[in-house]
N, C-alpha and C. Protein backbone atom coordinates (compact mmCIF):
# COMPACT_ATOMS: atom_id res chain seq x y z
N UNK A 1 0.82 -1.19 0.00
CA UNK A 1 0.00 0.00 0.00
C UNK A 1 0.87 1.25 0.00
N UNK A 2 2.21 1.01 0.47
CA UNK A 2 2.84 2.40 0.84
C UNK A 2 4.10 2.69 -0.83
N UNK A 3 3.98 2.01 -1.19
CA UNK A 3 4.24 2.05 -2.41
C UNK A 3 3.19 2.71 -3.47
N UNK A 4 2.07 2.13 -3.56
CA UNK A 4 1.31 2.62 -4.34
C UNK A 4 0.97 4.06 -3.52
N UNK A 5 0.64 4.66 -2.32
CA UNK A 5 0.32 5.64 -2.08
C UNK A 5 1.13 6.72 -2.06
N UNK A 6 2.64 6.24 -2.39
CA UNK A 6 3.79 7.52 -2.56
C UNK A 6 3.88 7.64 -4.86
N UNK A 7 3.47 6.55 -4.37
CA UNK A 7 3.72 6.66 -6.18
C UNK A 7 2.68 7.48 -6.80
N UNK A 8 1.45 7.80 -6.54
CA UNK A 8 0.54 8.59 -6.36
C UNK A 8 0.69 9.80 -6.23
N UNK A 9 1.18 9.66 -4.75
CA UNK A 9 1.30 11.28 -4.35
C UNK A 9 2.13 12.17 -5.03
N UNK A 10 3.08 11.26 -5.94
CA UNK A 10 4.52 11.83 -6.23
C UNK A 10 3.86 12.11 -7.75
N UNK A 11 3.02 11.85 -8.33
CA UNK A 11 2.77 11.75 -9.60
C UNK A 11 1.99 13.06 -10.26
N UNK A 12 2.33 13.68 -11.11
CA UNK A 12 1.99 14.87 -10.94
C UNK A 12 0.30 14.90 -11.96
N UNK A 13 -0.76 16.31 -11.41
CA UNK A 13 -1.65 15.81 -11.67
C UNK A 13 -2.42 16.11 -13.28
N UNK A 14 -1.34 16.48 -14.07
CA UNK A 14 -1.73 16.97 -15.17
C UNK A 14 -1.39 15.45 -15.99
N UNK A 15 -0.73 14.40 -15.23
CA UNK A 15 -0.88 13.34 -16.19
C UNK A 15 -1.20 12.65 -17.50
N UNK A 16 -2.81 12.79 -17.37
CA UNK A 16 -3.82 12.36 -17.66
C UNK A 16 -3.53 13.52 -19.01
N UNK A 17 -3.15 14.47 -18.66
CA UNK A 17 -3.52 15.83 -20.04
C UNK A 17 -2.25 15.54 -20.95
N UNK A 18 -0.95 14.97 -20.22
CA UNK A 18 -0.19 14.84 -21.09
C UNK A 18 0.16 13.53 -21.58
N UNK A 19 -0.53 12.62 -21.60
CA UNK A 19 -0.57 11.69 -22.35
C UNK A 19 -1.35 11.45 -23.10
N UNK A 20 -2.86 11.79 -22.59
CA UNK A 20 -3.75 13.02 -24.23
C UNK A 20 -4.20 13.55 -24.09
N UNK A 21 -3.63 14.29 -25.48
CA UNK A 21 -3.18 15.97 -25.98
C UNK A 21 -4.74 16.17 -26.47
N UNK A 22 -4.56 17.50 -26.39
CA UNK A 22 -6.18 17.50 -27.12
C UNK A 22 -6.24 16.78 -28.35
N UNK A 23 -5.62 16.80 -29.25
CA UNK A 23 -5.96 16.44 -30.64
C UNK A 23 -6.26 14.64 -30.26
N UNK A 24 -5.77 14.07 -29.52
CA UNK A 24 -5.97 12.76 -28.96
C UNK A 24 -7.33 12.94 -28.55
N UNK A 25 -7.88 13.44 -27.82
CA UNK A 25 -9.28 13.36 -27.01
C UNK A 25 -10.24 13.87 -28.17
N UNK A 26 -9.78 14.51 -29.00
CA UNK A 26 -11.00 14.88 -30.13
C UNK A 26 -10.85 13.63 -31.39
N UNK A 27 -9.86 12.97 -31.37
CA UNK A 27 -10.29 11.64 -32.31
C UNK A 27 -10.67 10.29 -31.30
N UNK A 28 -10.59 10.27 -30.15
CA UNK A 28 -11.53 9.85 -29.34
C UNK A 28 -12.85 9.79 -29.04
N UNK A 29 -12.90 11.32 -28.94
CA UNK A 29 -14.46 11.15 -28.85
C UNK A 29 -15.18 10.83 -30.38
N UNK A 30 -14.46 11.22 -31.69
CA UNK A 30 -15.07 11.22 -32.85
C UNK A 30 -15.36 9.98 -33.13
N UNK A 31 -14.43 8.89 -32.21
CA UNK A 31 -14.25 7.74 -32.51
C UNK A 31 -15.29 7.22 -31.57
N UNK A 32 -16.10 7.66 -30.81
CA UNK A 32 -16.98 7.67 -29.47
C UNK A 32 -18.26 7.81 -30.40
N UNK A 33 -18.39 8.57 -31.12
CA UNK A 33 -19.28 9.33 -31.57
C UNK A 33 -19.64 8.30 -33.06
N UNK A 34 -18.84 8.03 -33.87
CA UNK A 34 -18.72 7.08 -34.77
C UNK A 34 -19.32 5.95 -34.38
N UNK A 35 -18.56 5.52 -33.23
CA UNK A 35 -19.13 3.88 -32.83
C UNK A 35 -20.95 4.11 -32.67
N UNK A 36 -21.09 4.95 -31.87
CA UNK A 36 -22.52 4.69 -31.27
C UNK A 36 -23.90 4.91 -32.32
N UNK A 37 -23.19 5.27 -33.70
CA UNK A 37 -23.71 5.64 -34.77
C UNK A 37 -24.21 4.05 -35.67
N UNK A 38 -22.91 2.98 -34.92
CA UNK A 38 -23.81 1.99 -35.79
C UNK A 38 -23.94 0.93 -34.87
N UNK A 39 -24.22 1.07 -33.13
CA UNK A 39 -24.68 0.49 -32.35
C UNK A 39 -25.85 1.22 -31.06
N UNK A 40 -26.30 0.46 -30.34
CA UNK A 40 -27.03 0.98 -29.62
C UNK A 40 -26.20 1.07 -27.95
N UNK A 41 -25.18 0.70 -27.86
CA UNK A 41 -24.84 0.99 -26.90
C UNK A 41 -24.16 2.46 -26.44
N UNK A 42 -23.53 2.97 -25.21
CA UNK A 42 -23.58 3.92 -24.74
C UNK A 42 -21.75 3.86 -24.47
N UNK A 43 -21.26 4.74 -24.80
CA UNK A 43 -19.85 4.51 -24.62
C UNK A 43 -19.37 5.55 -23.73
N UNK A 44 -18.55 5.68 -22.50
CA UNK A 44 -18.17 6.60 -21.56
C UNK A 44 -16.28 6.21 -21.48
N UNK A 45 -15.91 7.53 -21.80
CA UNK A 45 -14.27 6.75 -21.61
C UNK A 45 -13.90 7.93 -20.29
N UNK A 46 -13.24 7.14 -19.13
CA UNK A 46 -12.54 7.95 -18.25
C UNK A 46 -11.46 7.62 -18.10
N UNK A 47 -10.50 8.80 -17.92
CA UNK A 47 -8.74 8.67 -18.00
C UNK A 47 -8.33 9.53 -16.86
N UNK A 48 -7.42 8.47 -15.59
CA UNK A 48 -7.14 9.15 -14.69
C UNK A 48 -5.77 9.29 -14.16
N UNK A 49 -4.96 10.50 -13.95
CA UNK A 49 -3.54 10.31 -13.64
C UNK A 49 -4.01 9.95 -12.15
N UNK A 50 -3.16 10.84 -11.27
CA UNK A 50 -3.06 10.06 -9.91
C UNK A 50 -4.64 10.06 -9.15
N UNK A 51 -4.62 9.11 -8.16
CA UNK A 51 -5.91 8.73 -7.54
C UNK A 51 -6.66 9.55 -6.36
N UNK A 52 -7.04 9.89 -6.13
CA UNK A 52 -7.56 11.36 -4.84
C UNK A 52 -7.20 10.43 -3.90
N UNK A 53 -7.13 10.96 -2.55
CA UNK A 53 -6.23 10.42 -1.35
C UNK A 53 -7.29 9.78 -1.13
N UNK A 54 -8.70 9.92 -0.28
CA UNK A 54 -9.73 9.32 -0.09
C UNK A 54 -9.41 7.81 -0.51
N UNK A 55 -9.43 7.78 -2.23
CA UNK A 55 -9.46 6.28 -2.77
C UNK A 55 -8.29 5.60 -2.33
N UNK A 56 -6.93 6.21 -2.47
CA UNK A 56 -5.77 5.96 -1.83
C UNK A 56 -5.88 5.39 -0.41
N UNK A 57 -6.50 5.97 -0.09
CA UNK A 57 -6.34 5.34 1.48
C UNK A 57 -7.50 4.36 1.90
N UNK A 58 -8.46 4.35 0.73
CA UNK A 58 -9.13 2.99 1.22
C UNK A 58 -8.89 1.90 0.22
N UNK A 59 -7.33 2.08 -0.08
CA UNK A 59 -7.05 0.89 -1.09
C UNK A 59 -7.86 0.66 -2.27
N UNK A 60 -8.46 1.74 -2.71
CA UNK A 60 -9.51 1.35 -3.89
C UNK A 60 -8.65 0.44 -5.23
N UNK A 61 -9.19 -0.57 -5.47
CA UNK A 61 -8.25 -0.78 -6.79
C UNK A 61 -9.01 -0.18 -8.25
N UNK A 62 -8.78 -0.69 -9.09
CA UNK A 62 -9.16 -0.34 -10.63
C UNK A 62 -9.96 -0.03 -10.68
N UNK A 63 -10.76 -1.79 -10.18
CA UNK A 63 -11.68 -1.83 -10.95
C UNK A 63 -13.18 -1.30 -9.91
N UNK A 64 -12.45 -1.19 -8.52
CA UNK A 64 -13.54 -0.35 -7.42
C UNK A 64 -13.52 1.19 -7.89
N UNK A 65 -12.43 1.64 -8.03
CA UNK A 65 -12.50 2.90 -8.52
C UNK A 65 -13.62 3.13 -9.91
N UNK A 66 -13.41 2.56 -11.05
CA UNK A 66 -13.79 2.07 -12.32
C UNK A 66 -15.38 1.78 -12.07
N UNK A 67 -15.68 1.27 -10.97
CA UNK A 67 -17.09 0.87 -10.23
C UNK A 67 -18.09 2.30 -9.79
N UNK A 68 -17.18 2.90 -9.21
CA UNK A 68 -17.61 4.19 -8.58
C UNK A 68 -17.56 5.47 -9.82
N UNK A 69 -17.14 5.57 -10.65
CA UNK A 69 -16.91 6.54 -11.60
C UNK A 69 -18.24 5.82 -12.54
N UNK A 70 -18.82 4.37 -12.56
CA UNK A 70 -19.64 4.23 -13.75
C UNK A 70 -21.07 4.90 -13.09
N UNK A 71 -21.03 4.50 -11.85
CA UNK A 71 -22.42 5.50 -10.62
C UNK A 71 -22.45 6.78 -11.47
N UNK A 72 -21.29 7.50 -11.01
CA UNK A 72 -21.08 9.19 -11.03
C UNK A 72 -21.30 9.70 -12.54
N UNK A 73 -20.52 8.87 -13.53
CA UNK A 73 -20.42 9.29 -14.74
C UNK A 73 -21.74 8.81 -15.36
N UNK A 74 -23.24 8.60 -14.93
CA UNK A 74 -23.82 8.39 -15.53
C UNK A 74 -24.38 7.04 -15.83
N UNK A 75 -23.03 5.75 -16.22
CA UNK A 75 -22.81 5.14 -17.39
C UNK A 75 -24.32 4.09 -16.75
N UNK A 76 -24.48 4.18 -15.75
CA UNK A 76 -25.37 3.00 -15.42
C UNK A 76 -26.90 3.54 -15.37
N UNK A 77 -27.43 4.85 -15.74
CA UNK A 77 -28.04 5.39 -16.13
C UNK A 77 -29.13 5.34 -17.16
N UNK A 78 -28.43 4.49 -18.22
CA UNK A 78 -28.72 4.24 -19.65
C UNK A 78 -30.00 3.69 -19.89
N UNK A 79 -30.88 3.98 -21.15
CA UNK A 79 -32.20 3.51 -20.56
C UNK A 79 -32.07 2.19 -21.09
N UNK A 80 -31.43 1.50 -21.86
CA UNK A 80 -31.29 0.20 -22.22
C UNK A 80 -30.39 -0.95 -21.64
N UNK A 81 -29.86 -0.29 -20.23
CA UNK A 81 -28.67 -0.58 -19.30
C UNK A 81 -27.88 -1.15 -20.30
N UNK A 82 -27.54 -0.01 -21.26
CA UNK A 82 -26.12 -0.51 -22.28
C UNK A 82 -25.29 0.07 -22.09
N UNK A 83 -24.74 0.83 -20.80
CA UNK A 83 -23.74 1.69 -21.10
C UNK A 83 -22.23 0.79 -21.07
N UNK A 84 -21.49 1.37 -21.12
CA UNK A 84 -20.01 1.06 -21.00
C UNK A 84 -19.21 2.03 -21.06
N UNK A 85 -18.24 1.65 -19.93
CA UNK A 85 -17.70 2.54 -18.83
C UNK A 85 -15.91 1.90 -19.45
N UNK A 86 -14.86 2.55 -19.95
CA UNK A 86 -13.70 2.45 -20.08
C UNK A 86 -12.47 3.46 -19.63
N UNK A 87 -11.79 2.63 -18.70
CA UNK A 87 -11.45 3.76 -17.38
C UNK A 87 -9.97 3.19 -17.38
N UNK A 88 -9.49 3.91 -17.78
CA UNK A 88 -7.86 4.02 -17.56
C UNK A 88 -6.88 4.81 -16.53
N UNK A 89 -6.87 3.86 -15.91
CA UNK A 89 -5.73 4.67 -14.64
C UNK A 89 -4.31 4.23 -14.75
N UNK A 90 -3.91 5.90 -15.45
CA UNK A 90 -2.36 5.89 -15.84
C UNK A 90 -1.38 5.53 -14.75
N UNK A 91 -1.22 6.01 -13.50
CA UNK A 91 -0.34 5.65 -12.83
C UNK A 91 -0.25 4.28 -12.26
N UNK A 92 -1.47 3.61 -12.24
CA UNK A 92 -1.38 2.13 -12.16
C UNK A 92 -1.07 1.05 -13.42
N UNK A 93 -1.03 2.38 -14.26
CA UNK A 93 -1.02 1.62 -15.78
C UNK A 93 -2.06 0.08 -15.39
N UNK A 94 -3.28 0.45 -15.48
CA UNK A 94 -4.59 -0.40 -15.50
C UNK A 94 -5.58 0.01 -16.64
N UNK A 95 -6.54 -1.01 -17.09
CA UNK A 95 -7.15 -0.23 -17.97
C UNK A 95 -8.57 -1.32 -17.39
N UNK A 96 -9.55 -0.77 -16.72
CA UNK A 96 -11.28 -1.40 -17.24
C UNK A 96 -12.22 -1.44 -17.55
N UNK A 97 -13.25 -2.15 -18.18
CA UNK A 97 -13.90 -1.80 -18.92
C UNK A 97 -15.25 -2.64 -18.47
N UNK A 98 -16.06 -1.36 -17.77
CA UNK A 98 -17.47 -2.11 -16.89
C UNK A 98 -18.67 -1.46 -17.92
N UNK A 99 -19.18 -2.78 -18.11
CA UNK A 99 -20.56 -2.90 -19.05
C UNK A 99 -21.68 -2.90 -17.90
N UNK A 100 -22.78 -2.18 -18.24
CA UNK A 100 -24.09 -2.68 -17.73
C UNK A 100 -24.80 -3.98 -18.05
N UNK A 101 -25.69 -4.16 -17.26
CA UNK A 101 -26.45 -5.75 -17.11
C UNK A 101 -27.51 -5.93 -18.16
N UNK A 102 -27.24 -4.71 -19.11
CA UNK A 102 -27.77 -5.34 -20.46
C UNK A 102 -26.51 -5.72 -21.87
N UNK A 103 -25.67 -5.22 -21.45
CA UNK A 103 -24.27 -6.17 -22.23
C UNK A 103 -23.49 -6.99 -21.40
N UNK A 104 -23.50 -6.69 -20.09
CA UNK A 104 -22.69 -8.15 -19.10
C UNK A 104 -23.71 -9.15 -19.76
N UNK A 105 -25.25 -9.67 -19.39
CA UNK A 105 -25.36 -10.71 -19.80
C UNK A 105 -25.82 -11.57 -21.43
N UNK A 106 -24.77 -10.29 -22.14
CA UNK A 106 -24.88 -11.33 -23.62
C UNK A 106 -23.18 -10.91 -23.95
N UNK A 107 -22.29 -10.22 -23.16
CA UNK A 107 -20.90 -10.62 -23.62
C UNK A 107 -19.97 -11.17 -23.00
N UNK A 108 -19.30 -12.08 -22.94
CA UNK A 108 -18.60 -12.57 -21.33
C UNK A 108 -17.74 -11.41 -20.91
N UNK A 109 -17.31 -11.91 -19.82
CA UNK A 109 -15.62 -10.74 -19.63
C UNK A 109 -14.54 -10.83 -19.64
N UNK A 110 -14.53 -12.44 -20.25
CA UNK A 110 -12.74 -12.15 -21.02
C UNK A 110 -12.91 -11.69 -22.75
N UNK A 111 -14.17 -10.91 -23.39
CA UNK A 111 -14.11 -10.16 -24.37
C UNK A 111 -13.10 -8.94 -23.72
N UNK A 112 -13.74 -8.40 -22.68
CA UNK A 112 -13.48 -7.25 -22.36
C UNK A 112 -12.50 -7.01 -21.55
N UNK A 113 -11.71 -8.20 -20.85
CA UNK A 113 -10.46 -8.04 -20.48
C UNK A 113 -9.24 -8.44 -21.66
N UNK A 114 -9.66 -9.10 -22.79
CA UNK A 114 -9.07 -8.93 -23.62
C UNK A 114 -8.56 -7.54 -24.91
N UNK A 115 -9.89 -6.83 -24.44
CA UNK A 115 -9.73 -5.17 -24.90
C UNK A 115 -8.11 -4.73 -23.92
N UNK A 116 -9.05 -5.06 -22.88
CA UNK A 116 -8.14 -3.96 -21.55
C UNK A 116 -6.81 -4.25 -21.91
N UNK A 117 -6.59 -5.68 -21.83
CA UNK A 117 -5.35 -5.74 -22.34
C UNK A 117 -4.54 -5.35 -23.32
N UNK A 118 -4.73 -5.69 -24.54
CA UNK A 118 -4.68 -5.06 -25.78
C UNK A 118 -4.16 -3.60 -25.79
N UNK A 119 -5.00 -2.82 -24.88
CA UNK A 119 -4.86 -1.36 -24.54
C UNK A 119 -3.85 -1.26 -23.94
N UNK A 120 -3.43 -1.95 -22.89
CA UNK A 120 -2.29 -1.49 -21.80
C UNK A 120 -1.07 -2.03 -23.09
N UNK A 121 -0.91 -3.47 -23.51
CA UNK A 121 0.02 -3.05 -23.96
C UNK A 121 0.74 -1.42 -25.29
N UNK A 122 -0.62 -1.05 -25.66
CA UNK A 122 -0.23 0.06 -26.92
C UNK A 122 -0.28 1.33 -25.70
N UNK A 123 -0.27 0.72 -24.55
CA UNK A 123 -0.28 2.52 -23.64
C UNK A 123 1.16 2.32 -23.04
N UNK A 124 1.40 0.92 -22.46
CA UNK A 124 3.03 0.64 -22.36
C UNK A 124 4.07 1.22 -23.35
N UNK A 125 3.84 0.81 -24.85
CA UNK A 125 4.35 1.64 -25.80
C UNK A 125 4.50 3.13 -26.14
N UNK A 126 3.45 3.67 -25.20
CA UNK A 126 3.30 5.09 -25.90
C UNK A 126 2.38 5.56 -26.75
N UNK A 127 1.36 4.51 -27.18
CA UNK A 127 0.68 4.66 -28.34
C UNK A 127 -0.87 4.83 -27.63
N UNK A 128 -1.20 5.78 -26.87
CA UNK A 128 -2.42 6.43 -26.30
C UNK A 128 -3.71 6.47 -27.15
N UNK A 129 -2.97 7.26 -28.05
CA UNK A 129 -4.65 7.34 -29.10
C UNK A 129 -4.99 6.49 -29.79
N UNK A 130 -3.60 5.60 -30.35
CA UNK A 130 -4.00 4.43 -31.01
C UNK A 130 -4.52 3.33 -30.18
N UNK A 131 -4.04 3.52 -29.25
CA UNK A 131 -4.60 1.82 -28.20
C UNK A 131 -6.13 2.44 -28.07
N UNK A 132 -6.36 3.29 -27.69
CA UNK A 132 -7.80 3.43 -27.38
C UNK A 132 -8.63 3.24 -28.85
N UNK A 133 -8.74 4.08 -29.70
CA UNK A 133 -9.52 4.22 -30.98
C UNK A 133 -9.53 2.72 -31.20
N UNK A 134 -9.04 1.71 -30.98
CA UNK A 134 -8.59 0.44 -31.55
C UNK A 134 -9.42 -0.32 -30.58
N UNK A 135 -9.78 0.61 -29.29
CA UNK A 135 -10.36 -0.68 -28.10
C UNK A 135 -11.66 0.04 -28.36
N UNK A 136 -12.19 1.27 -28.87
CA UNK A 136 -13.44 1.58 -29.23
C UNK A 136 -13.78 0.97 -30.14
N UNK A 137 -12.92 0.65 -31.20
CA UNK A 137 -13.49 0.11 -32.46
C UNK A 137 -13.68 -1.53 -32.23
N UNK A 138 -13.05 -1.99 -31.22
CA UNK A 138 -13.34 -3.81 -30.66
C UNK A 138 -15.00 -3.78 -30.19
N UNK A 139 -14.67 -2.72 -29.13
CA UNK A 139 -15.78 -2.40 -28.70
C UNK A 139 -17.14 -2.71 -29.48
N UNK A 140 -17.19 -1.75 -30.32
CA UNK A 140 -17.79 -1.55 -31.42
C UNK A 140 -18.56 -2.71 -32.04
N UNK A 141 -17.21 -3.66 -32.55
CA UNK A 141 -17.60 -4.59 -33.64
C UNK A 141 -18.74 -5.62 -31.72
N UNK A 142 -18.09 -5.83 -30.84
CA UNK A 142 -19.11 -6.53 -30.04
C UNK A 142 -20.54 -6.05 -29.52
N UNK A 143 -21.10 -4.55 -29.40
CA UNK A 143 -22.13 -4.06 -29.41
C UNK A 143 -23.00 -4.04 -30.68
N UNK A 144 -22.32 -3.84 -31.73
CA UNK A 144 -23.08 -4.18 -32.79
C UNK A 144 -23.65 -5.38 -33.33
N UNK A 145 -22.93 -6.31 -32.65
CA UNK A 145 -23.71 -7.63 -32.52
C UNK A 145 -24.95 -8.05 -31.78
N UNK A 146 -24.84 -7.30 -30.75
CA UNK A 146 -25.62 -7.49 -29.66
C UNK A 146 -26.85 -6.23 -29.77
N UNK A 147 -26.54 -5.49 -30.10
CA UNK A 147 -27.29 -3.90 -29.92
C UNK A 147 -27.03 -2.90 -31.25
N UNK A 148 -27.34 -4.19 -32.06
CA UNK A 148 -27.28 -2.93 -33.89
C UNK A 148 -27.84 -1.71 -33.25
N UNK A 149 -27.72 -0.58 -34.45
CA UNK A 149 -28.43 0.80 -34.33
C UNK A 149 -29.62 0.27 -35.04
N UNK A 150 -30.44 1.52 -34.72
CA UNK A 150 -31.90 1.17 -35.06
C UNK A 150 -32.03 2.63 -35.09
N UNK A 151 -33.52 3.11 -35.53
CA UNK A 151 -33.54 4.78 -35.89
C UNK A 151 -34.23 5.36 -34.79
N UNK A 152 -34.38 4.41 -33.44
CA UNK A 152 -34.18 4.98 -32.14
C UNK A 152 -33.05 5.07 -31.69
N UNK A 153 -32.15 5.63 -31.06
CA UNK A 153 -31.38 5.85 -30.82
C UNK A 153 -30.25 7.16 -30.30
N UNK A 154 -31.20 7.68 -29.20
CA UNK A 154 -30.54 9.10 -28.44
C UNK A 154 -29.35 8.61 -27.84
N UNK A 155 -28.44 9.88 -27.69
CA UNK A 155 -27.19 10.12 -27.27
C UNK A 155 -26.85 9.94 -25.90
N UNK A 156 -26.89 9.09 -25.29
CA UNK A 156 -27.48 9.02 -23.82
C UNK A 156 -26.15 10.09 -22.87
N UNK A 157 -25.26 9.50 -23.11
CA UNK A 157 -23.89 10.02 -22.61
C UNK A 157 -22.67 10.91 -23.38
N UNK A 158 -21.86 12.09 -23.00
CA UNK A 158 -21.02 12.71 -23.39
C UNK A 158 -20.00 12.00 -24.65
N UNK A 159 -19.87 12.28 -25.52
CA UNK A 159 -18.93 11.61 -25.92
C UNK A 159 -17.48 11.72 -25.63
N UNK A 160 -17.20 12.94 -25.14
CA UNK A 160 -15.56 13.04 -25.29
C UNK A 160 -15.33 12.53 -23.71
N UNK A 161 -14.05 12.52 -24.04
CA UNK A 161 -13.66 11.28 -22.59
C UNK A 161 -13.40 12.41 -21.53
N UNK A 162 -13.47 12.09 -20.35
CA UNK A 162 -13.31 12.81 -19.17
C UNK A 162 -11.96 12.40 -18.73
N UNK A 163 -11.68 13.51 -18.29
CA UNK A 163 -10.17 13.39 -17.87
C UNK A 163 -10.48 13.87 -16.38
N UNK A 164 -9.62 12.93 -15.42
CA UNK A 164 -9.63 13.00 -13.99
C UNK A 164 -8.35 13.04 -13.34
């Protein structure tokens, strides 16, 4: 714990901004915005450098943190409980990806830990905008299976990713 809570503290909090640049977060969200155009699901991306002390000190991990941000951000909100919640926490170099209980029970979750993964390694590399656009577009091809678009279809959630 005292490792992860100095590594934190020490981590400075613009992180998150400099690993993406704006021009990164605007082919993100376009890529946010694209996907949901030929599915019915709800896409939320959150990107966080270091962790607020609070979570720090109650050991929150990823995917509790990742849990609590899908509450806040909406994602569970959705009127078709399709949202999906993709939450990257840079200083843990973690990446997860929490579906609601209308895509948990038609996609398993080693689809979606196989995204996460995928992602960490192109964020290990350096490759931020590409690992993501690439885990939206996985994304993608599995909601559209499950939740084609149809010519209902409101914007339920923000598209551009939140930075924390």
């Amino acid at each position: 714990m005292l490792t992860r809570l100095l590594k934190h503290l020490s981590s400075p909090g613009w992180w998150a901004r400099r690993a993406f640049r704006a021009n990164d977060l605007a082919a993100i969200g376009a890529a946010v915005k694209a996907s949901e155009a030929k599915q019915r699901g709800e896409i939320r991306i959150a990107i966080e450098g270091p962790l607020p002390l609070r979570a720090l000190l109650r050991e929150e991990s990823c995917r509790d943190r990742a849990a609590a941000l899908f509450q806040s951000l909406g994602v569970a909100a959705t009127r078709e409980a399709n949202g999906i919640l993709v939450y990257v926490q840079l200083v843990d170099h973690q990446v997860e990806i929490l579906a609601d209980r209308g895509i948990s029970a038609l996609v398993p979750p080693t689809e979606w830990e196989a995204v996460c993964r995928r992602m960490e390694t192109a964020f290990a590399a350096g490759n931020y905008q590409t690992g993501m656009v690439d885990a939206i577009e996985r994304i993608t091809a599995l909601l559209a299976h499950h939740f084609p678009a149809t010519g209902d279809n409101p914007n339920e959630l923000d598209d551009a990713p939140t930075l924390l």
